[in-house]
N, C-alpha and C. Protein backbone atom coordinates (compact mmCIF):
# COMPACT_ATOMS: atom_id res chain seq x y z
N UNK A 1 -6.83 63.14 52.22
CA UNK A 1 -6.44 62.29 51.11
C UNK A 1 -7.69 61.80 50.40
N UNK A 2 -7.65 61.93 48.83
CA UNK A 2 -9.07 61.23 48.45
C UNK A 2 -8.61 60.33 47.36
N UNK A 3 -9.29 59.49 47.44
CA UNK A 3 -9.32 58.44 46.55
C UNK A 3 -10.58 58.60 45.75
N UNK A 4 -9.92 57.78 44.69
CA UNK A 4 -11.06 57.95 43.22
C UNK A 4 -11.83 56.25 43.38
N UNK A 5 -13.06 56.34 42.68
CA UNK A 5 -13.86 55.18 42.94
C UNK A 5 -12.98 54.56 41.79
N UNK A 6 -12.04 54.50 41.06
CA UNK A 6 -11.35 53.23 40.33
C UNK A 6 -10.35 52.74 41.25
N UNK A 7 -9.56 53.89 42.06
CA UNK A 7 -8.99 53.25 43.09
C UNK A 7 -8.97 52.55 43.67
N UNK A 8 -10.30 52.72 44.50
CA UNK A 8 -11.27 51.82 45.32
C UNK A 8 -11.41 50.48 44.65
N UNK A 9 -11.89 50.69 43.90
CA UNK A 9 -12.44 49.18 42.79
C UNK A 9 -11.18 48.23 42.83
N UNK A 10 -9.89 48.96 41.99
CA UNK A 10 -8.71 47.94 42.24
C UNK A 10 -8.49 47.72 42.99
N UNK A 11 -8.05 48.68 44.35
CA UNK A 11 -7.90 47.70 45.84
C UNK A 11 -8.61 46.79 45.97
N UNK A 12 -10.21 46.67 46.00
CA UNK A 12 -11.06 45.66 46.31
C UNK A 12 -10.56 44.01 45.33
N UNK A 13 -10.60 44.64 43.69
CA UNK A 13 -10.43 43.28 43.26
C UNK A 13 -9.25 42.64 43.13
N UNK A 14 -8.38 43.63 43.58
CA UNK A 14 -6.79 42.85 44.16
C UNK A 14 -6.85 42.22 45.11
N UNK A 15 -7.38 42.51 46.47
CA UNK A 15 -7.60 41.71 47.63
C UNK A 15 -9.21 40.51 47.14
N UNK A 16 -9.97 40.71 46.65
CA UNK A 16 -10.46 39.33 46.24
C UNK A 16 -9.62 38.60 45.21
N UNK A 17 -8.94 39.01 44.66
CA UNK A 17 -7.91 38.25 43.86
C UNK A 17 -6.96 36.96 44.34
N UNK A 18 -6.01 38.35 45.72
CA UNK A 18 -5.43 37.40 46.48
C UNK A 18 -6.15 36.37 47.61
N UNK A 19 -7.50 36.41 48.16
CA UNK A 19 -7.79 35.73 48.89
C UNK A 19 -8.58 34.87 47.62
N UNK A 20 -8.81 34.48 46.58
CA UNK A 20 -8.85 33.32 45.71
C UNK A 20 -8.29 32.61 45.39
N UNK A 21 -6.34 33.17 45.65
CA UNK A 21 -5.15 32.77 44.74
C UNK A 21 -4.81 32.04 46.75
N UNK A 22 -5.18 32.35 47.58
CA UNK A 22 -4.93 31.70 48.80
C UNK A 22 -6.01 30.43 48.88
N UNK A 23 -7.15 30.56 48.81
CA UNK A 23 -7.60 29.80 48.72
C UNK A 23 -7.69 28.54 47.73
N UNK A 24 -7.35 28.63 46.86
CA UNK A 24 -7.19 27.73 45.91
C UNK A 24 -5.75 26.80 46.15
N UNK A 25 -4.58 27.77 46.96
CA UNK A 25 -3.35 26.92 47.56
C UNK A 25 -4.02 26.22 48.30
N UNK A 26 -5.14 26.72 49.27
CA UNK A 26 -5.14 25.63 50.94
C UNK A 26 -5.35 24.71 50.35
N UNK A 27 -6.67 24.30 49.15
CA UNK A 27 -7.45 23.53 48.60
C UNK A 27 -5.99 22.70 47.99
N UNK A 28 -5.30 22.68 47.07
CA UNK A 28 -4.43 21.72 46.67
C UNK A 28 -3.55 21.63 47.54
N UNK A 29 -3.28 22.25 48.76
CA UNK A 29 -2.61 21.68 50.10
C UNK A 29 -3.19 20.52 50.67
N UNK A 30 -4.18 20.64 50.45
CA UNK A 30 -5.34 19.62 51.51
C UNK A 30 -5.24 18.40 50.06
N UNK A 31 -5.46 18.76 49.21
CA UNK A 31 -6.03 17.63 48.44
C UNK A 31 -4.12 16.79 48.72
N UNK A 32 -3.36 17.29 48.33
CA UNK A 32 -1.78 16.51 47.95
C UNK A 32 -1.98 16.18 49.79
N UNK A 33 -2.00 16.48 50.43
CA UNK A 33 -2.21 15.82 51.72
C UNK A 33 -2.59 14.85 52.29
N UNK A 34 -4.28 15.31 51.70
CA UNK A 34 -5.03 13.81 51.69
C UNK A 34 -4.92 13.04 50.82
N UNK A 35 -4.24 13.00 49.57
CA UNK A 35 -4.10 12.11 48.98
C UNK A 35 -3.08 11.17 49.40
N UNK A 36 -1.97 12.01 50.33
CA UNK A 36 -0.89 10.96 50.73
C UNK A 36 -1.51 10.03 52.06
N UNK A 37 -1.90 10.85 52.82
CA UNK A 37 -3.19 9.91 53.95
C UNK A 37 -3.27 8.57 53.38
N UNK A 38 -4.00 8.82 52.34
CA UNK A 38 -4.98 7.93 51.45
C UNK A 38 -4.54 6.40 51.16
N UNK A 39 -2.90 7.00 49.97
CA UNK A 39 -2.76 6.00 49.66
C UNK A 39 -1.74 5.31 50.45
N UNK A 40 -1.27 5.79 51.77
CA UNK A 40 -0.82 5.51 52.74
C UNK A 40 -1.61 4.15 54.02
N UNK A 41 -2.99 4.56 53.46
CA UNK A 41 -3.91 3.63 54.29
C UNK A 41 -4.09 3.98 55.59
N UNK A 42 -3.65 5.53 56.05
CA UNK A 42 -4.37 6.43 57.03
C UNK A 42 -5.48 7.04 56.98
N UNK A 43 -6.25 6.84 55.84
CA UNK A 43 -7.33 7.39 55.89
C UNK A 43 -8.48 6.24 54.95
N UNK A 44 -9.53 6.12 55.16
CA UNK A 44 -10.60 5.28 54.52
C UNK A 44 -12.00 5.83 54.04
N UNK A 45 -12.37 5.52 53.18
CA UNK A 45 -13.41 6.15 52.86
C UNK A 45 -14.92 6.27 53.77
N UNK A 46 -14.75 5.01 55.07
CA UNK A 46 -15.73 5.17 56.06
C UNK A 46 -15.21 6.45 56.97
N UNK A 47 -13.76 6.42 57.43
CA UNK A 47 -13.91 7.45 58.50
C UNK A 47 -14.14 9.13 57.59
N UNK A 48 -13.91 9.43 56.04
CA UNK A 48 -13.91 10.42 55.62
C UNK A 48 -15.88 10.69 55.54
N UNK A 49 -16.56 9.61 55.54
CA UNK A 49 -17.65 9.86 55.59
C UNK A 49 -18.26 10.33 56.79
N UNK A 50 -17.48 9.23 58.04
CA UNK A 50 -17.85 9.56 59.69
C UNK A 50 -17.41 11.04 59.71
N UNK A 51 -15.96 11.82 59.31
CA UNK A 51 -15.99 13.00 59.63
C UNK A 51 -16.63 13.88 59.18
N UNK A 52 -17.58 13.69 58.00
CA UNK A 52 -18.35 14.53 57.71
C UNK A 52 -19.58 14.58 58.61
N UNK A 53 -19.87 13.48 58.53
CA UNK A 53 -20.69 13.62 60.21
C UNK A 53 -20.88 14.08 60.89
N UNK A 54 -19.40 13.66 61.56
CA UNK A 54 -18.42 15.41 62.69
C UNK A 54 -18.97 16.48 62.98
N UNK A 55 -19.31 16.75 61.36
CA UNK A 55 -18.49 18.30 60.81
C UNK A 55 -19.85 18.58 60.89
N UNK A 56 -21.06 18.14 60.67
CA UNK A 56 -22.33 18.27 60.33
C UNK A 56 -22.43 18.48 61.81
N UNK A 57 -22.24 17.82 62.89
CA UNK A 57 -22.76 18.32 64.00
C UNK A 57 -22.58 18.75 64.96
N UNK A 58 -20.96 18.56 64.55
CA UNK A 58 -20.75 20.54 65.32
C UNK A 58 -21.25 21.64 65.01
N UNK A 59 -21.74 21.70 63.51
CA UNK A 59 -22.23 22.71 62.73
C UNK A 59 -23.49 22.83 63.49
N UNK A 60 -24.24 21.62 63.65
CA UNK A 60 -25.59 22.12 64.48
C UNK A 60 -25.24 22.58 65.65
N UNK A 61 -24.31 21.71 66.71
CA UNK A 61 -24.07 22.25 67.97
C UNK A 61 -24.00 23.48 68.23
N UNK A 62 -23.66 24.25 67.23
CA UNK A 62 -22.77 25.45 66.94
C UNK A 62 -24.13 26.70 66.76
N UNK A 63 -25.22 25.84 66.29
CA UNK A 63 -26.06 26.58 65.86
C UNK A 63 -25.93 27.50 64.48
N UNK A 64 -24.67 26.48 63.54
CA UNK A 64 -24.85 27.44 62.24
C UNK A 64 -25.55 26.96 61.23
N UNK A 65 -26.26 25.83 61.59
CA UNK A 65 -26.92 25.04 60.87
C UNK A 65 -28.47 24.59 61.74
N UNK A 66 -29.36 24.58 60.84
CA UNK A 66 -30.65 24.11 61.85
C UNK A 66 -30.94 22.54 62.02
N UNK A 67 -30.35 21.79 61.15
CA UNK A 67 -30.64 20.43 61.07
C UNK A 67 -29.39 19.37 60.36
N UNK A 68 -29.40 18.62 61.07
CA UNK A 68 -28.52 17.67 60.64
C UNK A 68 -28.71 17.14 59.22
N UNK A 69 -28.12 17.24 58.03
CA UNK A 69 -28.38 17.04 56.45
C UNK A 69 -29.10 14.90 56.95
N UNK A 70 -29.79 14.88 55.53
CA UNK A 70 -29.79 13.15 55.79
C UNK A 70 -28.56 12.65 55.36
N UNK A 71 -28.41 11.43 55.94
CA UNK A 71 -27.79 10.26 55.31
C UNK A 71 -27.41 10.28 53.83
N UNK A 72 -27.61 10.79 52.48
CA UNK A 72 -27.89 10.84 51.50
C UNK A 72 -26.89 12.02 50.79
N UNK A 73 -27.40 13.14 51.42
CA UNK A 73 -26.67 14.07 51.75
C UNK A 73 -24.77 14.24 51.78
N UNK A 74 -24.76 13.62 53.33
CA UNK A 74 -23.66 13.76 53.89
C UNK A 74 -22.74 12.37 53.20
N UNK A 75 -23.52 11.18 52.41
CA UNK A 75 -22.41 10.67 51.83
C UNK A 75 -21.93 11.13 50.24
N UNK A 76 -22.93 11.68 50.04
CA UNK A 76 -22.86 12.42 48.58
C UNK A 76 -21.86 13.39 48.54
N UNK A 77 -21.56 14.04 50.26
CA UNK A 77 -20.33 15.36 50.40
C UNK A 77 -19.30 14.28 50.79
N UNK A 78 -19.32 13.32 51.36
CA UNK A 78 -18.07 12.21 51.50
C UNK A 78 -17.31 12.00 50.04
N UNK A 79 -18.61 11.40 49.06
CA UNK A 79 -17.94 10.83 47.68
C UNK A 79 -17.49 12.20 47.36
N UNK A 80 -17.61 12.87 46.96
CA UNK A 80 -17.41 14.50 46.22
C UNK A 80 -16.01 14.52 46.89
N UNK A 81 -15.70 14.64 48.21
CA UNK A 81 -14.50 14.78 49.20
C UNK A 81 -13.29 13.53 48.29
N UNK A 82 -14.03 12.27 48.53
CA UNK A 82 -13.16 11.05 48.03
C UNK A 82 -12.57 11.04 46.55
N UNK A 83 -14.01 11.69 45.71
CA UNK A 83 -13.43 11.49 44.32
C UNK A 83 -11.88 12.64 44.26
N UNK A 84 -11.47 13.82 45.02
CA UNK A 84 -10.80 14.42 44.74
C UNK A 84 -9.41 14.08 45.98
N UNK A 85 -9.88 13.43 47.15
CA UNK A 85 -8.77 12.89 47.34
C UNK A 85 -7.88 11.63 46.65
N UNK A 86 -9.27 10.60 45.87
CA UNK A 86 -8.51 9.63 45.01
C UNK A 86 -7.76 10.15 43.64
N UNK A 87 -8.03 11.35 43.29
CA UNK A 87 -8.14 11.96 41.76
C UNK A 87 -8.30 11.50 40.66
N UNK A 88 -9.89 10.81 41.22
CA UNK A 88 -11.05 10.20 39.89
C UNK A 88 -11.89 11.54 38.99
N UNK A 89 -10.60 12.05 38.18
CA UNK A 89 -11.07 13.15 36.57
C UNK A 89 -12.07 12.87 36.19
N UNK A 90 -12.15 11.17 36.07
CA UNK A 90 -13.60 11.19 35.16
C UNK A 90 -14.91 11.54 35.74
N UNK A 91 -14.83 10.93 37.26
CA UNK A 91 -16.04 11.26 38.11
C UNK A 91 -16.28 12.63 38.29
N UNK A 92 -14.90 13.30 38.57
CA UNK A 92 -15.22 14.39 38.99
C UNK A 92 -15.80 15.20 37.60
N UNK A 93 -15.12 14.94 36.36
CA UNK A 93 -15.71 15.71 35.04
C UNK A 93 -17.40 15.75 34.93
N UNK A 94 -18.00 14.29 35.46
CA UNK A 94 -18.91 13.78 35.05
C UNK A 94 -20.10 14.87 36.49
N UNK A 95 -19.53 14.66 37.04
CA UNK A 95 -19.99 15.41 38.45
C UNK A 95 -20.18 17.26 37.88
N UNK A 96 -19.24 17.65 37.26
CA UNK A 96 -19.14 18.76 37.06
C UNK A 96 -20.15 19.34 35.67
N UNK A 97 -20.36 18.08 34.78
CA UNK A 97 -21.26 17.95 33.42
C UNK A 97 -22.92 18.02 34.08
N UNK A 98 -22.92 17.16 34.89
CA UNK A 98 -24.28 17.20 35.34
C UNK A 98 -24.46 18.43 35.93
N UNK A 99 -23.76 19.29 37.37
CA UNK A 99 -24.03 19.90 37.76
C UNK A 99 -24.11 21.18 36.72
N UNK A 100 -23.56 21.51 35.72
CA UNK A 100 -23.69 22.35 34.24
C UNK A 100 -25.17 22.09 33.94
N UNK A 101 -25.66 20.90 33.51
CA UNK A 101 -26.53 20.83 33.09
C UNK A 101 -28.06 21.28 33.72
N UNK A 102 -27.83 20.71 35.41
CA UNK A 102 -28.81 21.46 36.25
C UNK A 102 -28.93 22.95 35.98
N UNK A 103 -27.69 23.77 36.11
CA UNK A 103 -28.07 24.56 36.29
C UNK A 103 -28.13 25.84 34.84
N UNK A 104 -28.31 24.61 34.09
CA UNK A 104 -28.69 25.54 32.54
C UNK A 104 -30.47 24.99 32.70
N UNK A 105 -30.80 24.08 33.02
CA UNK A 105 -31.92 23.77 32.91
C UNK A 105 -32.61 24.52 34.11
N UNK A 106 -32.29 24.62 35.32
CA UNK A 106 -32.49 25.88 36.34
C UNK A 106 -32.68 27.20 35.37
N UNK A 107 -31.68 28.11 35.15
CA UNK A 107 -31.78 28.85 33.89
C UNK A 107 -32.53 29.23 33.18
N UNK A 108 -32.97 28.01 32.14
CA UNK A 108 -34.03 27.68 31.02
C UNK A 108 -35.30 28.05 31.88
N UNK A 109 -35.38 27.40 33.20
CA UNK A 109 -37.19 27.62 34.10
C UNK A 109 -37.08 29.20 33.78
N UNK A 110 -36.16 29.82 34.68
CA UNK A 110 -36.26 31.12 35.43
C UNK A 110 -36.45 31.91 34.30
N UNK A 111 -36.09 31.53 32.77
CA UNK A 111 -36.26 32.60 31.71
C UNK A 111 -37.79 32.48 31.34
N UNK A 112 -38.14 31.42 31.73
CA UNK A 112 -39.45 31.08 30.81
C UNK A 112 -40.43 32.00 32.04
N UNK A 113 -40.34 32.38 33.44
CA UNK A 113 -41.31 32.91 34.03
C UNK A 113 -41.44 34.20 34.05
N UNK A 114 -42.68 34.99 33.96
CA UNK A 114 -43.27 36.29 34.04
C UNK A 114 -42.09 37.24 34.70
N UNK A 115 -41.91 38.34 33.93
CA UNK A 115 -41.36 39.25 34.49
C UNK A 115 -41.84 40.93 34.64
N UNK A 116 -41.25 41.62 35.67
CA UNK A 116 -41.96 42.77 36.08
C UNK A 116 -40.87 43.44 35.99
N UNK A 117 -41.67 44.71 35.10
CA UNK A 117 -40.64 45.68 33.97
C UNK A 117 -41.37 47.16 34.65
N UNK A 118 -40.22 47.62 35.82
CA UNK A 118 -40.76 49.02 36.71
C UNK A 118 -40.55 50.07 35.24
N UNK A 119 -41.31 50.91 34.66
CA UNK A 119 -40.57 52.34 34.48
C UNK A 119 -40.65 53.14 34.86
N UNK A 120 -39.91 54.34 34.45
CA UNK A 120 -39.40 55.25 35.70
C UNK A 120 -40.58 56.02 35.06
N UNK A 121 -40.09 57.68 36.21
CA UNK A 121 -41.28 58.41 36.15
C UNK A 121 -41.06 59.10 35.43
N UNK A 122 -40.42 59.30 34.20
CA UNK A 122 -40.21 60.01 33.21
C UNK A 122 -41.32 59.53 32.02
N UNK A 123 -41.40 58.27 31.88
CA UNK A 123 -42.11 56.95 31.13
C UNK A 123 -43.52 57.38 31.13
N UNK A 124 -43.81 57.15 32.74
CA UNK A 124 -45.07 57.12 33.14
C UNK A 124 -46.09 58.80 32.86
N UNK A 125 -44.96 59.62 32.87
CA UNK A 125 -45.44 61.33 32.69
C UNK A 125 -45.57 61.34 31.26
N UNK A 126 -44.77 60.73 30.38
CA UNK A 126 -45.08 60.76 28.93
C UNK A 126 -46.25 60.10 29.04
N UNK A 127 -46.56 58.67 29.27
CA UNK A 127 -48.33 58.08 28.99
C UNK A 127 -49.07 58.80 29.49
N UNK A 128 -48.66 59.31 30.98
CA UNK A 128 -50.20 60.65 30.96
C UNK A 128 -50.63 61.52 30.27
N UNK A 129 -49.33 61.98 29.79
CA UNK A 129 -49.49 63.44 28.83
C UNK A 129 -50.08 62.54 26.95
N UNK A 130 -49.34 61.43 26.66
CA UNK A 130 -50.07 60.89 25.48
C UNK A 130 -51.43 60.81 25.67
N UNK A 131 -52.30 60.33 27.15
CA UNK A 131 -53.44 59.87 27.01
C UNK A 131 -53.98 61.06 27.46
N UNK A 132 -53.70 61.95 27.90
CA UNK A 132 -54.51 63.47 27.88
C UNK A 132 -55.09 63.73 29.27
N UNK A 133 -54.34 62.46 30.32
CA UNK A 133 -54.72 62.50 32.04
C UNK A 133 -53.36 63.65 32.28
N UNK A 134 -53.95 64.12 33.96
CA UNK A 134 -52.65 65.61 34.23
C UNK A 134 -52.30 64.77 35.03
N UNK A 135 -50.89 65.51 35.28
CA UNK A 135 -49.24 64.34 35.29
C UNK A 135 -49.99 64.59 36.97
N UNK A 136 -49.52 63.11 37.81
CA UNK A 136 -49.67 63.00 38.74
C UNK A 136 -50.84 61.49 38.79
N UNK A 137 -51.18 61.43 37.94
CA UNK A 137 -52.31 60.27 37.90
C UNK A 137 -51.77 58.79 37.99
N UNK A 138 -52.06 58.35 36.74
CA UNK A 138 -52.21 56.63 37.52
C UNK A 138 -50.48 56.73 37.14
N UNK A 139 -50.44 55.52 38.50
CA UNK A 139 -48.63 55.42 38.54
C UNK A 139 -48.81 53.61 38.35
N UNK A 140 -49.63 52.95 38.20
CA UNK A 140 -49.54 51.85 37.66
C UNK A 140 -50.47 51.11 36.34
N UNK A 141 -49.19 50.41 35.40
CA UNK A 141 -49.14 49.99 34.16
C UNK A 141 -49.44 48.87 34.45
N UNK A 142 -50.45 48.18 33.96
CA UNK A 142 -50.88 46.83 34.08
C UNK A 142 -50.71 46.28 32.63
């Protein structure tokens, strides 16, 4: 039986499709969940911070992590956790504006630095033969 590489391709981005369209359920499973926790007064914004904690060091225990994040860190993944179990839009918009902005200004660096432009050896056999060296000579363009 043979399959064609478009074949291939759609199987693949059908199954990343559906494991996005799953994942995005667990995620508003969990959030309508914890939100009922919440405003239920089963859950508090200290122990959602303590379980990140938890979570941080089993992760080391576990060895999938080398170091316990700081203090700073792990309440910054608490609030991020809280703003979407409280469903604070504005924070979270505002959260989502900045992180845009980092990473256009990230972006902006990476365009502005030196780049290295390989050509092939088709390129390089034409400049030998323009400059009148026999093909096989210099293979680097400075």
């Amino acid at each position: 039986m043979q399959i064609s590489l478009d074949e291939i391709i759609s199987m693949l981005l059908a199954r990343v499709e559906s494991l996005a369209y799953g994942a995005e359920n667990q995620k508003t499973r969990f959030n309508v969940l914890a939100r009922v926790l919440y405003k239920k007064g089963l859950l508090s914004d200290e122990e959602v911070l303590q379980s990140v904690r938890d979570e941080h060091r089993l992760l080391v225990d576990l060895g999938l992590v080398d170091e316990m994040p700081d203090d700073e860190m792990m309440e910054a993944a608490a609030e991020s956790l809280l703003q979407w179990i409280k469903g604070d839009a504005a924070a979270i918009r505002r959260t989502m504006e900045e992180y845009e902005s980092r990473m256009r200004e990230m972006a902006a660096k990476e365009a502005t630095k030196p780049k290295i432009d390989v050509a092939p050896a088709s390129a390089l056999s034409q400049l030998d033969r323009l400059s009148g060296k026999k093909a096989g000579g210099s293979k680097l363009i400075l």
